[in-house]
C-alpha atoms as a PDB file:
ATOM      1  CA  UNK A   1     -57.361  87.628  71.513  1.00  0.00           C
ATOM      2  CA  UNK A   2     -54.977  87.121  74.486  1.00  0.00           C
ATOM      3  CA  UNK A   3     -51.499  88.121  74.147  1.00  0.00           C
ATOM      4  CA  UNK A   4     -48.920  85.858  73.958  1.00  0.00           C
ATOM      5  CA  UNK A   5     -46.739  85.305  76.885  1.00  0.00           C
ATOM      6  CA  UNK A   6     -42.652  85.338  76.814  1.00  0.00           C
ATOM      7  CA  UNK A   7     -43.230  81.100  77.085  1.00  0.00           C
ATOM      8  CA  UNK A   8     -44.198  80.918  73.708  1.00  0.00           C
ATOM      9  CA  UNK A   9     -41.369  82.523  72.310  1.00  0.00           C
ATOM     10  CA  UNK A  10     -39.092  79.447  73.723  1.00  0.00           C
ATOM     11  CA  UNK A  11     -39.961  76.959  70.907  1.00  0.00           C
ATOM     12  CA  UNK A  12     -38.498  79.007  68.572  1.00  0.00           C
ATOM     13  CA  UNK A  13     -35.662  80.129  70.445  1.00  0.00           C
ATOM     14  CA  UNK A  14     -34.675  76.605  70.928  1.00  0.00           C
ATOM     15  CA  UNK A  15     -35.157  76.065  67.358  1.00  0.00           C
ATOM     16  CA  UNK A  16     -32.412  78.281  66.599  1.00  0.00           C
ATOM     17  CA  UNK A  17     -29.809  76.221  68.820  1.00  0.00           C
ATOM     18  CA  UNK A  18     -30.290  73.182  66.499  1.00  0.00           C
ATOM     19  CA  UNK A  19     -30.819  72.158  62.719  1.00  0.00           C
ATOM     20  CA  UNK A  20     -28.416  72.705  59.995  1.00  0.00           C
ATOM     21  CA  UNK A  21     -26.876  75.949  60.636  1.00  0.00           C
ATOM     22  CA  UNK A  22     -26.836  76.633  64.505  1.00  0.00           C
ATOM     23  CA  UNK A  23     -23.761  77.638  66.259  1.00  0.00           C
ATOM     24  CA  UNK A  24     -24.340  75.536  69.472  1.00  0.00           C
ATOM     25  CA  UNK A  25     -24.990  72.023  67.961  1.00  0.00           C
ATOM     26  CA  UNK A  26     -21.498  71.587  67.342  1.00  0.00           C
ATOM     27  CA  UNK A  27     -20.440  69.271  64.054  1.00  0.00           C
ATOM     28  CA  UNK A  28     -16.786  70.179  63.714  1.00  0.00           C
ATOM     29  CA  UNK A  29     -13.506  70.778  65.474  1.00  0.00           C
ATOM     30  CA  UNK A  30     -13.712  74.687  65.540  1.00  0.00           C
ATOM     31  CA  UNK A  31     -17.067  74.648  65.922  1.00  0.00           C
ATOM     32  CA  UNK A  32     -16.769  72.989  69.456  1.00  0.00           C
ATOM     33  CA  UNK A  33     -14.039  74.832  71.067  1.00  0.00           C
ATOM     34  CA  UNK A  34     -16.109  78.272  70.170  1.00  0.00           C
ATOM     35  CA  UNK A  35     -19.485  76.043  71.709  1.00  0.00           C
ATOM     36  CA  UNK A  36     -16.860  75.151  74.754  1.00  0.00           C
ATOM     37  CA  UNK A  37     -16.013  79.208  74.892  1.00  0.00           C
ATOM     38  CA  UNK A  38     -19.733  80.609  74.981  1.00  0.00           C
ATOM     39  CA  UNK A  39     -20.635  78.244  77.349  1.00  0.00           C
ATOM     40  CA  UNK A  40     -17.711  79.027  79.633  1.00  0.00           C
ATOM     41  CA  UNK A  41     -17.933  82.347  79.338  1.00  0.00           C
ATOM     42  CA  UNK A  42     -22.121  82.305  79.766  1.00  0.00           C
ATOM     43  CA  UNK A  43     -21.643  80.362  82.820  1.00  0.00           C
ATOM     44  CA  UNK A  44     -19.092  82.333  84.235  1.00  0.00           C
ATOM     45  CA  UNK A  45     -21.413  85.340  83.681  1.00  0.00           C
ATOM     46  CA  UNK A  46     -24.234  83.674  85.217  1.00  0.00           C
ATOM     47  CA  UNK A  47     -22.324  83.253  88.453  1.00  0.00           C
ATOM     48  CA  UNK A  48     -21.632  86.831  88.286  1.00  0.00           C
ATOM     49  CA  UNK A  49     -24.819  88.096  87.979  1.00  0.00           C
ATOM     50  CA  UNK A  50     -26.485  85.788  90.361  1.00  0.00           C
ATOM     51  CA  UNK A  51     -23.732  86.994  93.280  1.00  0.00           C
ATOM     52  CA  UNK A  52     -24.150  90.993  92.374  1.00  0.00           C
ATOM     53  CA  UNK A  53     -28.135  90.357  92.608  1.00  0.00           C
ATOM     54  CA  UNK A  54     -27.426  88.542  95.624  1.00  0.00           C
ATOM     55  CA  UNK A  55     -25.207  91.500  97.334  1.00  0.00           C
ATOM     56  CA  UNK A  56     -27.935  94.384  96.155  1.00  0.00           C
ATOM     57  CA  UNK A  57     -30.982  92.366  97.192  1.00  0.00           C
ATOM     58  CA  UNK A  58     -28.473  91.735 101.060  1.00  0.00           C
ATOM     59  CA  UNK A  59     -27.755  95.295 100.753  1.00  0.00           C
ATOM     60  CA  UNK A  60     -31.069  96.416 100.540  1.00  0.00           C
ATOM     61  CA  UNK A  61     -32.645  93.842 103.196  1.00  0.00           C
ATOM     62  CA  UNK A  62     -29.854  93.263 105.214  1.00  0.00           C
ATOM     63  CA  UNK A  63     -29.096  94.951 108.372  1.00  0.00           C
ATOM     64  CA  UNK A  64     -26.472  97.119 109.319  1.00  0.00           C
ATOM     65  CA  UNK A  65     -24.171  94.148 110.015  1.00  0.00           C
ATOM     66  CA  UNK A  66     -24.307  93.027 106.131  1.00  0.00           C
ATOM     67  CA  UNK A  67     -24.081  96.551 105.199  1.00  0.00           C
ATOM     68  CA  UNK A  68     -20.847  97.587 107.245  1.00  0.00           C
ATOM     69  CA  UNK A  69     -19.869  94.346 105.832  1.00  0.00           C
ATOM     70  CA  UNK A  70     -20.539  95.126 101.728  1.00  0.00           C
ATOM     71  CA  UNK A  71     -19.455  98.763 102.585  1.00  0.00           C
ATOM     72  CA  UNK A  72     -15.652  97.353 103.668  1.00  0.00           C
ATOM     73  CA  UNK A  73     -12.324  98.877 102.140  1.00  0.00           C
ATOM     74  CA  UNK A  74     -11.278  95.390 101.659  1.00  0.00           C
ATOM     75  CA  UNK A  75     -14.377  93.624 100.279  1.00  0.00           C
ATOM     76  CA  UNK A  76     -14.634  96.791  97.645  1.00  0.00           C
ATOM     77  CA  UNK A  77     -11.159  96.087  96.307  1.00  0.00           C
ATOM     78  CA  UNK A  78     -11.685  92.120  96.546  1.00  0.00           C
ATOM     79  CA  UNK A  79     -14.592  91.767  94.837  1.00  0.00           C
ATOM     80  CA  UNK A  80     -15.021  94.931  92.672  1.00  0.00           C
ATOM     81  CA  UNK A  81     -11.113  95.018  91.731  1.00  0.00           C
ATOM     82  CA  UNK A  82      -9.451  92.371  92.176  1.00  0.00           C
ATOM     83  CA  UNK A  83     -11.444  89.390  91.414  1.00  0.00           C
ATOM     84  CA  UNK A  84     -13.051  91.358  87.904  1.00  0.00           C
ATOM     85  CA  UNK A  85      -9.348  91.686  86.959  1.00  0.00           C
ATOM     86  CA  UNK A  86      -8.149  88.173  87.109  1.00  0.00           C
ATOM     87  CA  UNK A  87     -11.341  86.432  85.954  1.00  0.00           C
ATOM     88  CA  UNK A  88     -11.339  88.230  83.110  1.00  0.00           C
ATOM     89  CA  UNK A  89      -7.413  87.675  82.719  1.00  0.00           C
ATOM     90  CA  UNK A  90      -8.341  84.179  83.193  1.00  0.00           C
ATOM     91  CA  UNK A  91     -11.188  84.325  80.547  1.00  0.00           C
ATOM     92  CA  UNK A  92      -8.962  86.084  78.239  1.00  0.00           C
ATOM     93  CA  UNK A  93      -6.149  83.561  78.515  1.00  0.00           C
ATOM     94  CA  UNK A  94      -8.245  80.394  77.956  1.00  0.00           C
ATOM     95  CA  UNK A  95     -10.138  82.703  74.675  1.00  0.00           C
ATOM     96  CA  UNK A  96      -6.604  83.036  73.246  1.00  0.00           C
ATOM     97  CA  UNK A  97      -5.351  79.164  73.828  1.00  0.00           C
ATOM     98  CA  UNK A  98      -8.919  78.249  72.335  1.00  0.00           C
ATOM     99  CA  UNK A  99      -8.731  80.245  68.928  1.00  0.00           C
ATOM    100  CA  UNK A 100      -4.756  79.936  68.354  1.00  0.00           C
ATOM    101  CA  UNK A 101      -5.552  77.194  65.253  1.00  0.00           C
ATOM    102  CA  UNK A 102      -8.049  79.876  64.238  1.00  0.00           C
ATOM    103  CA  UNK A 103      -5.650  82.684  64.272  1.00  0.00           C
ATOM    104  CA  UNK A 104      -2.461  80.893  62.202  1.00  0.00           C
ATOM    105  CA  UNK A 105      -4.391  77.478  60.796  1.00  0.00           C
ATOM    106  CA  UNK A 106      -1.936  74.767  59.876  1.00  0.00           C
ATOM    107  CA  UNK A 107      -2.872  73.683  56.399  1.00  0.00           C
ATOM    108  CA  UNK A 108      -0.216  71.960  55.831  1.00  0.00           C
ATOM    109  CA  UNK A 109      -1.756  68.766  57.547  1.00  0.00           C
ATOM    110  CA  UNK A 110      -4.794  69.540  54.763  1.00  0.00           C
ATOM    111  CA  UNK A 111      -5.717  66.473  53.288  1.00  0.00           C
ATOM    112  CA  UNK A 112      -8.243  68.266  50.953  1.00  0.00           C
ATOM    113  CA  UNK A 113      -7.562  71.526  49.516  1.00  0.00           C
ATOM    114  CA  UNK A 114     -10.081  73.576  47.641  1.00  0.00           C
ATOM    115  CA  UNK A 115     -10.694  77.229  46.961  1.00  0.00           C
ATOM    116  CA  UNK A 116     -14.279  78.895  47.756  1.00  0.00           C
ATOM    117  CA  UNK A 117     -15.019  82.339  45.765  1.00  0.00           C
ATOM    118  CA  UNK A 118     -17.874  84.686  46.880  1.00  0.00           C
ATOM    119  CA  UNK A 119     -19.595  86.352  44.070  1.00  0.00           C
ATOM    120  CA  UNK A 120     -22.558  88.523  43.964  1.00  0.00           C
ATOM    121  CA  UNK A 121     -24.990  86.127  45.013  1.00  0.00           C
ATOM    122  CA  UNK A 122     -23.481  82.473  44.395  1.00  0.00           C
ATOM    123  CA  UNK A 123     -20.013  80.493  45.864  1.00  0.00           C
ATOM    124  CA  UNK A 124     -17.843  79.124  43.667  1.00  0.00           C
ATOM    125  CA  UNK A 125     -16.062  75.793  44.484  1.00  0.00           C
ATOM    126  CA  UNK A 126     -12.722  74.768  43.097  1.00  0.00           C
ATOM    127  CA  UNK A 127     -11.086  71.667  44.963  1.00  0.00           C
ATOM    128  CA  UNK A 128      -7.724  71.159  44.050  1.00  0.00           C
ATOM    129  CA  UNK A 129      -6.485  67.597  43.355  1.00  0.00           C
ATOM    130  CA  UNK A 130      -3.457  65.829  44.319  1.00  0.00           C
ATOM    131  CA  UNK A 131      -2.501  65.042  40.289  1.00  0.00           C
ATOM    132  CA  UNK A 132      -2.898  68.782  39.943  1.00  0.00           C
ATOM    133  CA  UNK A 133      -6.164  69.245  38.271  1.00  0.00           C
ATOM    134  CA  UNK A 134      -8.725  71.630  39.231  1.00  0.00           C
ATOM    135  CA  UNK A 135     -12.490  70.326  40.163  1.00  0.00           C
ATOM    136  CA  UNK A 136     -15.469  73.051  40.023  1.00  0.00           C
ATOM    137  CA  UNK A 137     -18.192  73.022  41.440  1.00  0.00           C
ATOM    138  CA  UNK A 138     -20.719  76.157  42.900  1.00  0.00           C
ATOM    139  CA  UNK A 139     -22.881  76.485  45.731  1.00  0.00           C
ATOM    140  CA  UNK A 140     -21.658  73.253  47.883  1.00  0.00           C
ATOM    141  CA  UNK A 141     -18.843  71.490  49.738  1.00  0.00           C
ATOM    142  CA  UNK A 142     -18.507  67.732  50.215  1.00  0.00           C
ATOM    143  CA  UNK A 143     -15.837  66.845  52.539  1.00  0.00           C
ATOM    144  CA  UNK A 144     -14.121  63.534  54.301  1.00  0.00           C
ATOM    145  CA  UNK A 145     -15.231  63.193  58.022  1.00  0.00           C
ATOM    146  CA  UNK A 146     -12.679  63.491  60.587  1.00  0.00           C
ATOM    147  CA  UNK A 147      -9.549  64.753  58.020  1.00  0.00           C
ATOM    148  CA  UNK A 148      -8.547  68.633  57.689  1.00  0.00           C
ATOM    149  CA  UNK A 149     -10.102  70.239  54.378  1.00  0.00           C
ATOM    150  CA  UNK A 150      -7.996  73.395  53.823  1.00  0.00           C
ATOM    151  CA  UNK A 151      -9.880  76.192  52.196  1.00  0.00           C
ATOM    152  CA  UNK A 152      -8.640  79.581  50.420  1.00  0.00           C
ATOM    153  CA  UNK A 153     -11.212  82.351  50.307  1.00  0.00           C
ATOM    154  CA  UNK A 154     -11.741  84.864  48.130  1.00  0.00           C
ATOM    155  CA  UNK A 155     -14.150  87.551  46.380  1.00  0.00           C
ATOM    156  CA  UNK A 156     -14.626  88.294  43.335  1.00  0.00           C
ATOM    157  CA  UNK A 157     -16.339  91.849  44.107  1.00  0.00           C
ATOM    158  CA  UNK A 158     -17.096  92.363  47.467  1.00  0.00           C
ATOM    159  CA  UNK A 159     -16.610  91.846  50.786  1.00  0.00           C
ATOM    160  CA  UNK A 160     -18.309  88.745  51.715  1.00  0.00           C
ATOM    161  CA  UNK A 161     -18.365  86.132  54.443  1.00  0.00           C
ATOM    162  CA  UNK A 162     -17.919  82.728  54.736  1.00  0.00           C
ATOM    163  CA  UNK A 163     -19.594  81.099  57.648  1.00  0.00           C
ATOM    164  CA  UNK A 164     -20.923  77.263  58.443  1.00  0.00           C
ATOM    165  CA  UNK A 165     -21.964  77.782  62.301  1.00  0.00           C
ATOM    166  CA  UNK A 166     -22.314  74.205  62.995  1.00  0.00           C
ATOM    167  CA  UNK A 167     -18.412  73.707  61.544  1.00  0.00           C
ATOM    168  CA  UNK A 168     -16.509  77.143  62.242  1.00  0.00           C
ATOM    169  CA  UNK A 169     -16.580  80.548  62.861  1.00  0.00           C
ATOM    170  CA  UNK A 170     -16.982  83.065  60.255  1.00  0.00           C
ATOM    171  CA  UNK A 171     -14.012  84.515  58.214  1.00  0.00           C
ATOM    172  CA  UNK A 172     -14.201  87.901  55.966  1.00  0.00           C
ATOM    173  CA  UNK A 173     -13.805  87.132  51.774  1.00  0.00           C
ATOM    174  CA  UNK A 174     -12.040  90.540  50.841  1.00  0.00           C
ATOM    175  CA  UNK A 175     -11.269  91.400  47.350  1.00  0.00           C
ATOM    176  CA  UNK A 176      -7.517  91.282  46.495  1.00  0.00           C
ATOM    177  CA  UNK A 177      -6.781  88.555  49.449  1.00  0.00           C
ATOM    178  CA  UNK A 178      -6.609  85.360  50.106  1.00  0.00           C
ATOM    179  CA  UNK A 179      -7.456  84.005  53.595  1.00  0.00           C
ATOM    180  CA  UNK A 180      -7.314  80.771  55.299  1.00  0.00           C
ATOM    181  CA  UNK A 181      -9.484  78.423  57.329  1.00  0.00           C
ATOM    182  CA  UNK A 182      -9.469  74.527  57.738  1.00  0.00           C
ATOM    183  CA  UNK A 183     -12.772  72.569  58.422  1.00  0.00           C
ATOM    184  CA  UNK A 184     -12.698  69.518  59.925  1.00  0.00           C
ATOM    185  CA  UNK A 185     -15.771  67.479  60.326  1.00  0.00           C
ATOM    186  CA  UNK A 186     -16.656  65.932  63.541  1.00  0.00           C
ATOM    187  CA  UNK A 187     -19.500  63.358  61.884  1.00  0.00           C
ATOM    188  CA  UNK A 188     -21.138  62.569  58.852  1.00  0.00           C
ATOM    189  CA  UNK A 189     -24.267  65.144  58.229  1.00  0.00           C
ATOM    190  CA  UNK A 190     -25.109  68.851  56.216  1.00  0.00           C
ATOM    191  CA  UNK A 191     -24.414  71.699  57.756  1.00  0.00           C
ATOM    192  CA  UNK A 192     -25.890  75.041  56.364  1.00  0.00           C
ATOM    193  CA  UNK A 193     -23.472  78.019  55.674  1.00  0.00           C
ATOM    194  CA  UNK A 194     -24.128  81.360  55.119  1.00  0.00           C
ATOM    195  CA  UNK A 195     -22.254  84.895  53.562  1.00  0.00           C
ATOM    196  CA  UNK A 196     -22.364  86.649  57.368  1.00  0.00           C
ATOM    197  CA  UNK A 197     -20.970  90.011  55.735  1.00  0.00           C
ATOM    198  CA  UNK A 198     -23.739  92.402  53.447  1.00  0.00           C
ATOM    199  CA  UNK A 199     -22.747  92.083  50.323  1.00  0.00           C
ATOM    200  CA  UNK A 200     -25.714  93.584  48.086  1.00  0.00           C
ATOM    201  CA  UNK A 201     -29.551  93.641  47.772  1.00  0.00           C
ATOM    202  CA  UNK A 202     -29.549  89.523  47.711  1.00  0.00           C
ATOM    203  CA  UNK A 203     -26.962  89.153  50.362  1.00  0.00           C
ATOM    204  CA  UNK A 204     -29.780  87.259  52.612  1.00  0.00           C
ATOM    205  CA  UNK A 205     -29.921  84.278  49.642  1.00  0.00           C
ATOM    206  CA  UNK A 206     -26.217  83.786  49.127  1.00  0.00           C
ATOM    207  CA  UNK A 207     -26.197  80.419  51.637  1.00  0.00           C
ATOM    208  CA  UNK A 208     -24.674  76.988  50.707  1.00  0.00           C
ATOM    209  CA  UNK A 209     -24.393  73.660  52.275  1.00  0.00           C
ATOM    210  CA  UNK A 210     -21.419  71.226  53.490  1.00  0.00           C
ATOM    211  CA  UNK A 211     -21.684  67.829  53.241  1.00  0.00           C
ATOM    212  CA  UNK A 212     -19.552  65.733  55.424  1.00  0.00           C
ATOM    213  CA  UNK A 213     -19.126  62.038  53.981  1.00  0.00           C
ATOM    214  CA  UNK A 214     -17.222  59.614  55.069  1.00  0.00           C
ATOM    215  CA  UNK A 215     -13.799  59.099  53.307  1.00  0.00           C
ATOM    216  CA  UNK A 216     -15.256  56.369  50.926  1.00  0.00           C
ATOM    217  CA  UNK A 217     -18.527  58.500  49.804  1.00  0.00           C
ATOM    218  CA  UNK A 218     -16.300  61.664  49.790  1.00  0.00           C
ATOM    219  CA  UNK A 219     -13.964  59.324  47.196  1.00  0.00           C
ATOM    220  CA  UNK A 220     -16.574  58.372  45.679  1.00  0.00           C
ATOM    221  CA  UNK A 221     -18.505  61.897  45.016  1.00  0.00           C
ATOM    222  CA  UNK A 222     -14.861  63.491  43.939  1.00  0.00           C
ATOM    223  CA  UNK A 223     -14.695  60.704  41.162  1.00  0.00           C
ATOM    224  CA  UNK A 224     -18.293  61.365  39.510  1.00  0.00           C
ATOM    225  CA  UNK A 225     -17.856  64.836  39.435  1.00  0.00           C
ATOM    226  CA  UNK A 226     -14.651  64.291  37.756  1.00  0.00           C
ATOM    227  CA  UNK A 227     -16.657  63.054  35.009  1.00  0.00           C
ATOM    228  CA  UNK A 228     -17.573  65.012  32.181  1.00  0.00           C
ATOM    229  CA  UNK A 229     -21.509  65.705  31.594  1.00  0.00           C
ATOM    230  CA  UNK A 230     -23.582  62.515  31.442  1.00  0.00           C
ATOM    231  CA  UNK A 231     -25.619  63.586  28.511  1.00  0.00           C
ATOM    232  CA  UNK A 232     -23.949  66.094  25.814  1.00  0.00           C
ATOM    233  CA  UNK A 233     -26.493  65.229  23.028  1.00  0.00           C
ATOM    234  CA  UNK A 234     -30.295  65.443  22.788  1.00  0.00           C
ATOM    235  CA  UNK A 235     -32.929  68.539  21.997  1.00  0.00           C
ATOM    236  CA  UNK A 236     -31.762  70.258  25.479  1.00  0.00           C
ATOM    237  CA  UNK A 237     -28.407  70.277  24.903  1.00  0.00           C
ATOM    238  CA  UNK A 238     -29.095  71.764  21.125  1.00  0.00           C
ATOM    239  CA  UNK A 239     -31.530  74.032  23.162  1.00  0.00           C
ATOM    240  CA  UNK A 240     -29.241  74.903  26.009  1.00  0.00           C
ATOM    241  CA  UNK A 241     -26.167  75.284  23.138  1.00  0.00           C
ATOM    242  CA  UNK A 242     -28.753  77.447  20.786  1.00  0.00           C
ATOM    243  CA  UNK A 243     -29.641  79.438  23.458  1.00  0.00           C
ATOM    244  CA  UNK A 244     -26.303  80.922  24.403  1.00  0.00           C
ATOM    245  CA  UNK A 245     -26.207  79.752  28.323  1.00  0.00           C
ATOM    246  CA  UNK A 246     -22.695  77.915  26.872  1.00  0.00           C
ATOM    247  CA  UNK A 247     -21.141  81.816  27.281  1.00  0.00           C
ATOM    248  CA  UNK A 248     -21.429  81.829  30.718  1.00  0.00           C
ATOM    249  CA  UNK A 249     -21.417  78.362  31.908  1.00  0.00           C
ATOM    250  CA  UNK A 250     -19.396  75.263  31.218  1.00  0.00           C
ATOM    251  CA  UNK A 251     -21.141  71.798  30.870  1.00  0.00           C
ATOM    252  CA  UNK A 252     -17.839  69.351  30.226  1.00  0.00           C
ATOM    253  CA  UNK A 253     -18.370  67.309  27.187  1.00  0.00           C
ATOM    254  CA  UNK A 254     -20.701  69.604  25.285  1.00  0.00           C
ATOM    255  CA  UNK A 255     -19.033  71.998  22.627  1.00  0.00           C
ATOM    256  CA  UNK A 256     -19.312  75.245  22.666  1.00  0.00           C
ATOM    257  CA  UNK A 257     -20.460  75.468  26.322  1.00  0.00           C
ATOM    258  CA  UNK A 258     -17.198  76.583  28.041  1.00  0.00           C
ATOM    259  CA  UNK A 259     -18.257  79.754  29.970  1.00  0.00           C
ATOM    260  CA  UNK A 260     -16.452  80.817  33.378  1.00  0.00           C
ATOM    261  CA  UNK A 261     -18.761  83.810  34.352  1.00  0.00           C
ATOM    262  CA  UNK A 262     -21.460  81.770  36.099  1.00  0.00           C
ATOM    263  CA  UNK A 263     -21.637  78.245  37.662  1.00  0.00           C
ATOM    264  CA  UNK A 264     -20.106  74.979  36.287  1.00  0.00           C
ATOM    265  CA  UNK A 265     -23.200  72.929  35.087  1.00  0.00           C
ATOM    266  CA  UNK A 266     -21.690  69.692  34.654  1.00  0.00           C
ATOM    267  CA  UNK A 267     -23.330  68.092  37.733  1.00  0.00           C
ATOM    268  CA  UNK A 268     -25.751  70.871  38.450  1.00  0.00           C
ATOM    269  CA  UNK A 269     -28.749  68.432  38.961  1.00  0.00           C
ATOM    270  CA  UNK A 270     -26.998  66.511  42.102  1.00  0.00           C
ATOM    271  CA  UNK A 271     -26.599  69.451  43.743  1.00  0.00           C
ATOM    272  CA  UNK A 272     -28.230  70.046  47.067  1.00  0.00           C
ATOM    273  CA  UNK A 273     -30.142  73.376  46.153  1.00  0.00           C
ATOM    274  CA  UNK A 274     -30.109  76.309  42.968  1.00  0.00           C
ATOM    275  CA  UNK A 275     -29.326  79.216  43.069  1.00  0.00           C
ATOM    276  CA  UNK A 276     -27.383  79.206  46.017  1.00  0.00           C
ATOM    277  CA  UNK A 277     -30.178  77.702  48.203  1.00  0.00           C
ATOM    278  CA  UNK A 278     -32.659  80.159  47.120  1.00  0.00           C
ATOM    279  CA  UNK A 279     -34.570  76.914  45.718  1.00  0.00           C
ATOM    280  CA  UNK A 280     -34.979  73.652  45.755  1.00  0.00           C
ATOM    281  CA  UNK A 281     -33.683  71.602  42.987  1.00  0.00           C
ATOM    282  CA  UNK A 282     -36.061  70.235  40.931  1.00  0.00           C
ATOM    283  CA  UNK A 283     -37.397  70.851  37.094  1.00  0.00           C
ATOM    284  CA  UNK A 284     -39.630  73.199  38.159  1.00  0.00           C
ATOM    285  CA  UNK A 285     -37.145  75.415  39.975  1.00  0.00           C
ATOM    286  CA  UNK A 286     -34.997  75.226  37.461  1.00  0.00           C
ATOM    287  CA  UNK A 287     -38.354  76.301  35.078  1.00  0.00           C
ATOM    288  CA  UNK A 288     -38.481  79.019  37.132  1.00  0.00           C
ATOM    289  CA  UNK A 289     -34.946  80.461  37.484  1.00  0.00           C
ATOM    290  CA  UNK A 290     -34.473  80.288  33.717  1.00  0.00           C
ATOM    291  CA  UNK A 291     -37.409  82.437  33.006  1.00  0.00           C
ATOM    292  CA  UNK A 292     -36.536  85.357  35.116  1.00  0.00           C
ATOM    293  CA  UNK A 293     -33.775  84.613  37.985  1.00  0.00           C
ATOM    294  CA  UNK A 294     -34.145  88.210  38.699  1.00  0.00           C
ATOM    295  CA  UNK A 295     -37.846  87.490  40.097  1.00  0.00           C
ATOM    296  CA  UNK A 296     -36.177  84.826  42.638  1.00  0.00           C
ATOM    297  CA  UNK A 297     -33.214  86.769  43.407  1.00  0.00           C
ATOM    298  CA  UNK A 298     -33.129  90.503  42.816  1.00  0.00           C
ATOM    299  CA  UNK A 299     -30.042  91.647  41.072  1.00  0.00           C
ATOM    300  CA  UNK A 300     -28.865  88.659  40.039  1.00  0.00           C
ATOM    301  CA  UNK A 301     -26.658  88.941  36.729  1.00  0.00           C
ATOM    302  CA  UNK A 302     -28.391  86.553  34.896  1.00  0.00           C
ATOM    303  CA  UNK A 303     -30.727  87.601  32.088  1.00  0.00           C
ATOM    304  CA  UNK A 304     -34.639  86.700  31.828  1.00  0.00           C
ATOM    305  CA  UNK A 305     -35.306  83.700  29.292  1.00  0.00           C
ATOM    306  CA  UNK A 306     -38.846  84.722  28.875  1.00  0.00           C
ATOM    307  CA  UNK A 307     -38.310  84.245  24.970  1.00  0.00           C
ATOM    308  CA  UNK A 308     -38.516  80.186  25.385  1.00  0.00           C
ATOM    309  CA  UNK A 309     -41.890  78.609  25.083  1.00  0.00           C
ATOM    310  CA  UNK A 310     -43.128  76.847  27.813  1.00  0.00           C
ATOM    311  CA  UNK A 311     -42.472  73.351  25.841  1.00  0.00           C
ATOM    312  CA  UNK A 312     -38.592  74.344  25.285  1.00  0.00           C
ATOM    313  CA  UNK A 313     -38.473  75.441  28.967  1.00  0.00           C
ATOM    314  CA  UNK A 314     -39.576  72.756  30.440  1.00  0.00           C
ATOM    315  CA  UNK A 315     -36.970  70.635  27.912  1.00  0.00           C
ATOM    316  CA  UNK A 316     -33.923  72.767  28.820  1.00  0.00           C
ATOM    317  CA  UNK A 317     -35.105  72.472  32.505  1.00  0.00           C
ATOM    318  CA  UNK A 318     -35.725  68.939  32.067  1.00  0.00           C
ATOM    319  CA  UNK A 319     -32.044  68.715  30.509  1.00  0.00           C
ATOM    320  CA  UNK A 320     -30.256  70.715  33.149  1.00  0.00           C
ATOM    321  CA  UNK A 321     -31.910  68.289  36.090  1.00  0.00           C
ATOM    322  CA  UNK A 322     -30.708  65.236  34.459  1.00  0.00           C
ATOM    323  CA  UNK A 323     -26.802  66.295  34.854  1.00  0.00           C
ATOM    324  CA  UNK A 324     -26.359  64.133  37.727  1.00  0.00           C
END
């Protein structure tokens, strides 16, 4: 078998500069001026290096002319004092005027406010309304194109990370603190985020996706979640009720399910992904999770069902993909 050259490596390093979560196809405000400052800065490093391969390769072939010439007191301090100071001056300047709204955000302009927790392995999503009411949600973030979304983040354990490539740069979760960042959607599409800080054994499946609607989807997506659970009554919800999930999650409308430690359920079933994009979402993942989460995500807090039959699995699974 022939060994593959360096070539075929470039398909999949080109992959990774598009597609839902890649830093140089650009989707939102932040997200471009850090594109804008990598490619500044890799071009201005490219010139670089081409002009000190340049001298070596004249220093080396040259003649004594081009020598005496490299050699000189005054191109020494030009080029390997001078210029290296104010270029990177010069790069340093344009860095700082480029990440100033990243440094102090201005969330007061915010038209959307919500508050993103990382927990060992999930996200939870709380947007916060303009009547005052609170709107939860886990594992996703729908926002308006073209407006300022002002998000809080915090952990609930550890340090985490909260990072959507194709929107903005990364910014630490840190228990005890609250920090800021404002997305702001350049056009309509998902972008992919991802916790960008190790957080424990099933750090690498903590991701999540942002949806960016425009303002009269994103209208219309905050009022259906508002609604309470579109079916509170049936053999899964006795079944989801008899089986205790009601102590750690809350489905609105159903009795006795009213639990804060995991995910709001409500509208679990029109969610992108489970499990914080460890699956897809579907009966069968959800089949799957319930059994033993711990087989799809190591170290996840939630406790093997493997005392349900097949028939009330698939029933509670079946009931749990239906809350649209």
């Amino acid at each position: 078998m022939r060994r593959l050259g360096p070539m075929s490596c470039l398909p999949a390093l080109l992959l990774g500069c598009s597609g839902e979560q890649a830093a140089l196809a650009p989707r939102g405000a932040e997200a471009g001026e850090i594109g804008r400052l990598f490619w500044t800065t890799t071009t201005f490093t490219g010139v670089v290096l081409v002009g000190v391969c340049a001298a070596t390769l004249l220093a080396i072939a040259g003649g004594d002319r081009v020598r005496n010439l490299l050699s000189a007191r005054r191109f020494v301090i030009g080029a390997g004092l001078v210029f290296p100071i104010v270029s990177l001056l010069m790069l340093l300047a344009y860095g700082l005027s480029a990440m100033t709204s990243r440094i102090s955000p201005r969330t007061s302009d915010a038209v959307v406010r919500a508050t993103v927790v990382g927990e060992q392995w999930w996200w939870r999503v709380v947007y916060h309304l303009a009547d005052g009411t609170r709107l939860e949600t886990a594992n996703e973030l729908v926002i308006p194109v073209g407006e300022q979304v002002a998000l809080t983040l915090e952990s609930a354990d550890v340090i985490h990370s909260f990072w959507v490539p194709s929107l903005a740069g990364k910014v630490d979760m840190i228990p005890g603190r609250s920090n800021r960042l404002v997305l702001q959607a350049t056009q309509p599409g998902v972008s992919r985020g991802q916790c960008a800080e190790y957080c424990g054994g099933a750090h690498a499946l903590m991701a999540f996706h942002v949806t960016a609607r425009d303002r009269v989807g994103f209208d219309a997506w905050l009022e259906a979640q508002a609604e309470p659970a579109a079916v509170t009554e049936g053999e899964g919800a006795a079944l989801f009720v008899r089986s205790g999930c009601g102590a750690c999650h809350t489905i609105r409308g159903l009795e006795s399910a009213v639990g804060t430690v995991g995910p709001d359920l409500t509208h679990v079933g029109s969610r992108p992904t489970l499990a914080a994009a460890a699956l897809r979402n579907d009966p069968e993942a959800f089949a799957s999770w319930i059994r033993d989460s711990r087989h799809v995500k190591p170290g996840s807090r939630m406790p093997p069902y493997r005392m349900l039959t097949d028939r009330e699995l698939g029933v509670l699974a079946g009931y749990l993909d239906g809350l649209r």
